[in-house]
N, C-alpha and C. Protein backbone atom coordinates (compact mmCIF):
# COMPACT_ATOMS: atom_id res chain seq x y z
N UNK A 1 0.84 -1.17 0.00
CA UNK A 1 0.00 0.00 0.00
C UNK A 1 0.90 1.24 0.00
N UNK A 2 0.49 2.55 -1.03
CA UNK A 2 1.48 3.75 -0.89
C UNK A 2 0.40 4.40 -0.13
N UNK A 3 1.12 5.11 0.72
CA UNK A 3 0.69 6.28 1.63
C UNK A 3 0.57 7.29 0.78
N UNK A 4 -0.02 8.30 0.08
CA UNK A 4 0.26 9.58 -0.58
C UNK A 4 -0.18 10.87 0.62
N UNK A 5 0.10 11.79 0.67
CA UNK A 5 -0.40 13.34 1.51
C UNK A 5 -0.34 14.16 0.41
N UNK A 6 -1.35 15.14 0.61
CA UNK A 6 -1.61 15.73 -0.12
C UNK A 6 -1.66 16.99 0.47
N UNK A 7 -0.75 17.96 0.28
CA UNK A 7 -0.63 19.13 1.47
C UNK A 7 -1.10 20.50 0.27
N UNK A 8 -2.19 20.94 1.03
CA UNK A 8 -2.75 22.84 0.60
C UNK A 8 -1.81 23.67 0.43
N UNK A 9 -2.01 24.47 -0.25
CA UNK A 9 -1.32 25.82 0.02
C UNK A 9 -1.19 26.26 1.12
N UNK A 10 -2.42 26.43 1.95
CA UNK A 10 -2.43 26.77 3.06
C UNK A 10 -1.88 25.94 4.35
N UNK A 11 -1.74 24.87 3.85
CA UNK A 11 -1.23 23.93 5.36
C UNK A 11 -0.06 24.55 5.22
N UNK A 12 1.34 24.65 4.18
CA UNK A 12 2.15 24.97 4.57
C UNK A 12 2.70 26.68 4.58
N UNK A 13 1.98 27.20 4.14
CA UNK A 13 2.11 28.94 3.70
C UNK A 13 2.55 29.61 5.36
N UNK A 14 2.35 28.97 5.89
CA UNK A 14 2.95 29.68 7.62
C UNK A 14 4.12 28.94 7.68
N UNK A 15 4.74 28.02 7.58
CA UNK A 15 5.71 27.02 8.16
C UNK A 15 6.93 27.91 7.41
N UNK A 16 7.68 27.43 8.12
CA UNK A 16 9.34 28.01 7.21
C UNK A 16 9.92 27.22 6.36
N UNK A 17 11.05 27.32 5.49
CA UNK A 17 11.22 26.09 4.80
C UNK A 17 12.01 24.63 6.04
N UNK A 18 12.49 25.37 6.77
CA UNK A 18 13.23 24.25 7.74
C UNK A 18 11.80 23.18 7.71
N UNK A 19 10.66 24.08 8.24
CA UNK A 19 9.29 23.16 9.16
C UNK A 19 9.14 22.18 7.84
N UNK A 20 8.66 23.13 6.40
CA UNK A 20 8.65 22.35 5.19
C UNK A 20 9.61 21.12 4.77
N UNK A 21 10.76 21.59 4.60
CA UNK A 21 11.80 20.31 4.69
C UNK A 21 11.49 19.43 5.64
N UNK A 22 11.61 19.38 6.64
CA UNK A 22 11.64 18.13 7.71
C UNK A 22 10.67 17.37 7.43
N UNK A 23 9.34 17.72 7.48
CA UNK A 23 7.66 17.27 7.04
C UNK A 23 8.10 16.34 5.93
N UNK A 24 8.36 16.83 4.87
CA UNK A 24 8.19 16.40 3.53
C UNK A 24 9.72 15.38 3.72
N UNK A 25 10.58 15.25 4.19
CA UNK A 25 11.97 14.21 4.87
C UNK A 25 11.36 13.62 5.25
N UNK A 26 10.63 13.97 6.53
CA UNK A 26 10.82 12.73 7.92
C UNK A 26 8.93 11.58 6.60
N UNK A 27 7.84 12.55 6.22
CA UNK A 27 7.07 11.65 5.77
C UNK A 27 7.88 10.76 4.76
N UNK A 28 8.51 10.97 3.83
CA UNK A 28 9.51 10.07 2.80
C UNK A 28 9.99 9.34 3.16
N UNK A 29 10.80 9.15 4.32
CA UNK A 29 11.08 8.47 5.31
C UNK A 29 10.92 7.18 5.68
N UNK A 30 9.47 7.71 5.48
CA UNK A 30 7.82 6.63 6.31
C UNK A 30 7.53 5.82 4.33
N UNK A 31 8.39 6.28 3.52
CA UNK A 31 7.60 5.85 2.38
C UNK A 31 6.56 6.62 2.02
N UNK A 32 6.29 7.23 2.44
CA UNK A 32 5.12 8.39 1.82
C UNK A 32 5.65 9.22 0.33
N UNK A 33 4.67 9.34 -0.13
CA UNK A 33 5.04 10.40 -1.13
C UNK A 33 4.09 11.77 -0.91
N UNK A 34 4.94 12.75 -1.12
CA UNK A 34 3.84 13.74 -0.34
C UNK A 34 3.97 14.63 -1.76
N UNK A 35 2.30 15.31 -1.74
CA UNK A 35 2.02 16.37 -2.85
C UNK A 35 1.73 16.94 -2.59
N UNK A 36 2.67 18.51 -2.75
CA UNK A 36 2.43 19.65 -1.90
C UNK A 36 2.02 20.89 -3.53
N UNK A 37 0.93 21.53 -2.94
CA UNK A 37 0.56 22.29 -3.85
C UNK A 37 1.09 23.49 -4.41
N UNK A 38 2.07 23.95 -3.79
CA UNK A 38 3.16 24.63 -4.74
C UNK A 38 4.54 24.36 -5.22
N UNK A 39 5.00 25.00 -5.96
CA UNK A 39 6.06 24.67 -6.63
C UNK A 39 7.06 24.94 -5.19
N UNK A 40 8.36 24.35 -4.92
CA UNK A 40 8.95 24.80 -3.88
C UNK A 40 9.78 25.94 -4.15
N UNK A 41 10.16 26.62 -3.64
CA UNK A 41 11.19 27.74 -3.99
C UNK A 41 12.79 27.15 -4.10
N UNK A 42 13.38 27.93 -4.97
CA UNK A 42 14.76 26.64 -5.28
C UNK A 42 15.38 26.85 -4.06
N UNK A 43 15.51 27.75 -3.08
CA UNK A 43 16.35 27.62 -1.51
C UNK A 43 15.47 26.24 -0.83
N UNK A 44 14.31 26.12 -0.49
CA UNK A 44 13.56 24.86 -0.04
C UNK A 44 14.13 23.63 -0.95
N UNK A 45 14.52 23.73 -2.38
CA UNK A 45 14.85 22.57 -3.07
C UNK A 45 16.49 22.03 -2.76
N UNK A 46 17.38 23.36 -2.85
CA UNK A 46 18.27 22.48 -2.01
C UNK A 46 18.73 22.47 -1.14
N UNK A 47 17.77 22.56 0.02
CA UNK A 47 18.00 22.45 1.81
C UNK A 47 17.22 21.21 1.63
N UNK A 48 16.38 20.54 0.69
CA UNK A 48 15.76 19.58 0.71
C UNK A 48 16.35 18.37 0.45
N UNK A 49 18.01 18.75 -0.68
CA UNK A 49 18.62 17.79 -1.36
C UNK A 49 19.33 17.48 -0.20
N UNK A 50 20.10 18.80 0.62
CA UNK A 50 21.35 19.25 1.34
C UNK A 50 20.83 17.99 2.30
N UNK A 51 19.59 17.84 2.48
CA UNK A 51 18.82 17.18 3.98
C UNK A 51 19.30 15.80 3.49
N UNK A 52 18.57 15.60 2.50
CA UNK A 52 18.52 14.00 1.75
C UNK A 52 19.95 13.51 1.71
N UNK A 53 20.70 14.17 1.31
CA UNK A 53 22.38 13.58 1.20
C UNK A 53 22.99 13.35 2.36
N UNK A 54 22.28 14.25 3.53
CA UNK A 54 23.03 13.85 4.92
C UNK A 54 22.30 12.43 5.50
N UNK A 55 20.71 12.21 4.88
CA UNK A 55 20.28 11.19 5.38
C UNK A 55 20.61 9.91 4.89
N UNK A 56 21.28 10.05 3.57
CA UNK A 56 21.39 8.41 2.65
C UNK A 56 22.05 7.69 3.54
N UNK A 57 21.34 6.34 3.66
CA UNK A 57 21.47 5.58 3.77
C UNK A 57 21.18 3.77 3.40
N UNK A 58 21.91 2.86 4.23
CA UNK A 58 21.51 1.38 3.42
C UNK A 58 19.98 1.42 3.29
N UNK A 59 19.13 1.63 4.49
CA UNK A 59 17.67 2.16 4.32
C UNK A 59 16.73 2.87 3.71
N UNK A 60 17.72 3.89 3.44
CA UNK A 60 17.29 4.91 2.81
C UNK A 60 17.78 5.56 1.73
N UNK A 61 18.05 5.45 0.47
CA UNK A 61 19.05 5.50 -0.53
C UNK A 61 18.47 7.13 -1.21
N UNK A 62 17.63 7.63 -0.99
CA UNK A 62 17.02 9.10 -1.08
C UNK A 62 15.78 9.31 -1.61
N UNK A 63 15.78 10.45 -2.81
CA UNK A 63 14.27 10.80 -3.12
C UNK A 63 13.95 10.99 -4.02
N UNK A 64 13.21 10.71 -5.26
CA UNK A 64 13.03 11.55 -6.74
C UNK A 64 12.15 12.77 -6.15
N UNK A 65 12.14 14.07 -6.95
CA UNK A 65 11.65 15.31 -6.63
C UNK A 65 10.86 15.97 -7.45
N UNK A 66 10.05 16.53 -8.12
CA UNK A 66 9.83 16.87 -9.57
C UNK A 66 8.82 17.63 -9.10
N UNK A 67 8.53 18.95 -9.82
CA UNK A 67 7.63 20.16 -9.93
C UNK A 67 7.24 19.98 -11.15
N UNK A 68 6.19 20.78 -11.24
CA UNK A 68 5.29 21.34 -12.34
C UNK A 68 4.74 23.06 -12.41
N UNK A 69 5.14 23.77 -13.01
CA UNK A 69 5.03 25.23 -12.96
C UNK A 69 3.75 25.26 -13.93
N UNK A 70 3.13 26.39 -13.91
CA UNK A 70 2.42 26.52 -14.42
C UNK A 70 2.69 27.71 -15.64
N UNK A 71 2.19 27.71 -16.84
CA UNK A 71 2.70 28.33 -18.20
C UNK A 71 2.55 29.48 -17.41
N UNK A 72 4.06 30.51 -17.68
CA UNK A 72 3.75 32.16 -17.34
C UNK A 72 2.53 33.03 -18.53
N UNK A 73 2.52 32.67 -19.04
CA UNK A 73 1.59 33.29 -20.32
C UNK A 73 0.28 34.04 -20.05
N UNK A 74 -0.13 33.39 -18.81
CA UNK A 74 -1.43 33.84 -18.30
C UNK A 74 -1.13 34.53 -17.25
N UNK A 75 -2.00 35.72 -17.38
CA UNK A 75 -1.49 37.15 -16.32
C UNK A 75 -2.26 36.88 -14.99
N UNK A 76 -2.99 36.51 -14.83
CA UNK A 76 -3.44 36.42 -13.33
C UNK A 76 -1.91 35.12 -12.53
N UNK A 77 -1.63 34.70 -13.37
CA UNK A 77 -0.41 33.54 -12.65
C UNK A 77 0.83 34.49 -12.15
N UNK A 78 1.36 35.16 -13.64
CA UNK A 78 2.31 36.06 -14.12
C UNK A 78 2.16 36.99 -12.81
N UNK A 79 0.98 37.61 -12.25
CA UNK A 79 0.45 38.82 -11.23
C UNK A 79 1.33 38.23 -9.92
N UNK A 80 0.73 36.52 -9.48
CA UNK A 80 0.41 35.92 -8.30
C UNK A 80 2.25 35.61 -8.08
N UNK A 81 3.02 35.48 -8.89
CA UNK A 81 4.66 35.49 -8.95
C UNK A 81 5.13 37.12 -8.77
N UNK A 82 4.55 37.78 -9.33
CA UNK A 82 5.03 38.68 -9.37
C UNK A 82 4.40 39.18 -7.67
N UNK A 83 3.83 39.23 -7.10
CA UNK A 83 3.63 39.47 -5.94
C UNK A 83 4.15 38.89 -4.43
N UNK A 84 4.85 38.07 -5.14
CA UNK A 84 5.49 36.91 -4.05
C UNK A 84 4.98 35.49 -3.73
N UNK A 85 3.51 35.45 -4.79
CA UNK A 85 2.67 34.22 -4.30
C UNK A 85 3.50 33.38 -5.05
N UNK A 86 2.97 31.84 -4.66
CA UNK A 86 3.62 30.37 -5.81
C UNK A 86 2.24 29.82 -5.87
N UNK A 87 2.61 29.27 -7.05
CA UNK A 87 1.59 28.51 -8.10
C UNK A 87 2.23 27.04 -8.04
N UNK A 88 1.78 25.92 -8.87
CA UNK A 88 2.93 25.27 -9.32
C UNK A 88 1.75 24.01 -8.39
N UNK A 89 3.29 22.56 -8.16
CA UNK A 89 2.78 21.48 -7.82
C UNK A 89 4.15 20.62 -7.56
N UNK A 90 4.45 20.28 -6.44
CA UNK A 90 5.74 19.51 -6.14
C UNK A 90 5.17 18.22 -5.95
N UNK A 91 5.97 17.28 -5.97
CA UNK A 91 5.80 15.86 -5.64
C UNK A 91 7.08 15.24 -5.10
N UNK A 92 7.40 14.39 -4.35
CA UNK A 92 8.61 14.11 -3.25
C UNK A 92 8.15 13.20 -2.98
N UNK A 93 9.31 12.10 -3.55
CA UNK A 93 8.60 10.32 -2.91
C UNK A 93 10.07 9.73 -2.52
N UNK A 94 10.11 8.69 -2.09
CA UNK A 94 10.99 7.70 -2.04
C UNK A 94 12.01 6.75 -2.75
N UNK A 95 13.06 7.08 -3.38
CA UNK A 95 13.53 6.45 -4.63
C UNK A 95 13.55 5.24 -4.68
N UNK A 96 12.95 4.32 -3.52
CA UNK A 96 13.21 3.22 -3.45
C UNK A 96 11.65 3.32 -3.89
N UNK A 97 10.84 3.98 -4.32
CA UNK A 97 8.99 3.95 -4.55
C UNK A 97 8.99 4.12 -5.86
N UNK A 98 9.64 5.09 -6.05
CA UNK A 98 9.39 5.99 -7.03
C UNK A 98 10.49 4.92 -8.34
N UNK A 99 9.53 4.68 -9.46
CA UNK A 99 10.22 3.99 -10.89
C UNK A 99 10.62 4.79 -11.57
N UNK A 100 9.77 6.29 -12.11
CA UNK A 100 10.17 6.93 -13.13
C UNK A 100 9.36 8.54 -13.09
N UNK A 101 9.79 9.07 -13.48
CA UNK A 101 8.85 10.32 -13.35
C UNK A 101 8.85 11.28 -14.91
N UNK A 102 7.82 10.86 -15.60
CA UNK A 102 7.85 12.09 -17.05
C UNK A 102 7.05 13.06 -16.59
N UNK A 103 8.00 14.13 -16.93
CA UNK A 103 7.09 15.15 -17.65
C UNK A 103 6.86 16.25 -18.71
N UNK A 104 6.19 16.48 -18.98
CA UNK A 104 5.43 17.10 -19.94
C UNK A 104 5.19 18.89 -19.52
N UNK A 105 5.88 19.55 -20.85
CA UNK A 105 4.87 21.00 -20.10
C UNK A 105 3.96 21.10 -18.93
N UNK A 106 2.52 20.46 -19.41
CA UNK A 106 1.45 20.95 -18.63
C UNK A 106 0.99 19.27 -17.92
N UNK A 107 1.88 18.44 -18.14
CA UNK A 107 1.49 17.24 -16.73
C UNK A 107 2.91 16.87 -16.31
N UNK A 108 2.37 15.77 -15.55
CA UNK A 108 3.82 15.26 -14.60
C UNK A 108 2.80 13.51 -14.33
N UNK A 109 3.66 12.48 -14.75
CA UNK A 109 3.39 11.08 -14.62
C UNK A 109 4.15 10.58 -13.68
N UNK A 110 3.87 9.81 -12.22
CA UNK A 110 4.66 9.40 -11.60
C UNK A 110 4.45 7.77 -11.34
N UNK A 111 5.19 7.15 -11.86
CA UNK A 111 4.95 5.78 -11.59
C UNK A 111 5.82 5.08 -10.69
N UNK A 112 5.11 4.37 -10.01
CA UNK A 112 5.32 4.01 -8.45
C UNK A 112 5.40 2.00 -9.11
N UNK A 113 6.50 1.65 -7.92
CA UNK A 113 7.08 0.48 -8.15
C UNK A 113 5.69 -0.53 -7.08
């Protein structure tokens, strides 16, 4: 059985990236794959890697990672960046879970072992 989480904008929009990192570590961890509804900011992406490389181990060999942005083309998105908001769609699983990950402009396929 995969565990998936599925985290709001809003669950994490208060947390810092430390609180974010650890969450999205310690659930991977557990085998979870967690889908968090924004894109991460690239400082969260590599305090996320920085985390993962200190954790590898025989247990734990690390994580596939993969975002999905959304086309800048459209101005209400274009506005919500430009204001400091994020858009987007991260996904963070277990490399020992995770088989392959395509994607595409406007999708992202994750196939699970």
């Amino acid at each position: 059985m995969v565990e998936i989480i599925f985290l709001s904008h809003s669950a994490v929009a208060g947390k810092t990236a430390e609180e974010k990192v650890k969450f999205v570590l310690d659930s991977v961890k557990q085998d979870a794959v967690v889908v968090i509804e924004d894109e991460l900011a690239p400082e969260e992406k590599r305090m996320l890697i920085s985390q993962t490389m200190k954790s590898v181990s025989k247990t734990f060999p690390g994580i596939e990672v993969s975002s999905l942005s959304p086309e800048s083309d459209d101005l209400r998105k274009a506005l919500i960046r430009l204001l400091g908001g994020k858009t987007g769609l991260t996904i963070v699983g277990p490399s020992t879970l995770v088989k392959q990950v395509k994607r595409d402009p406007g999708r992202l396929k994750l196939f699970l072992r």
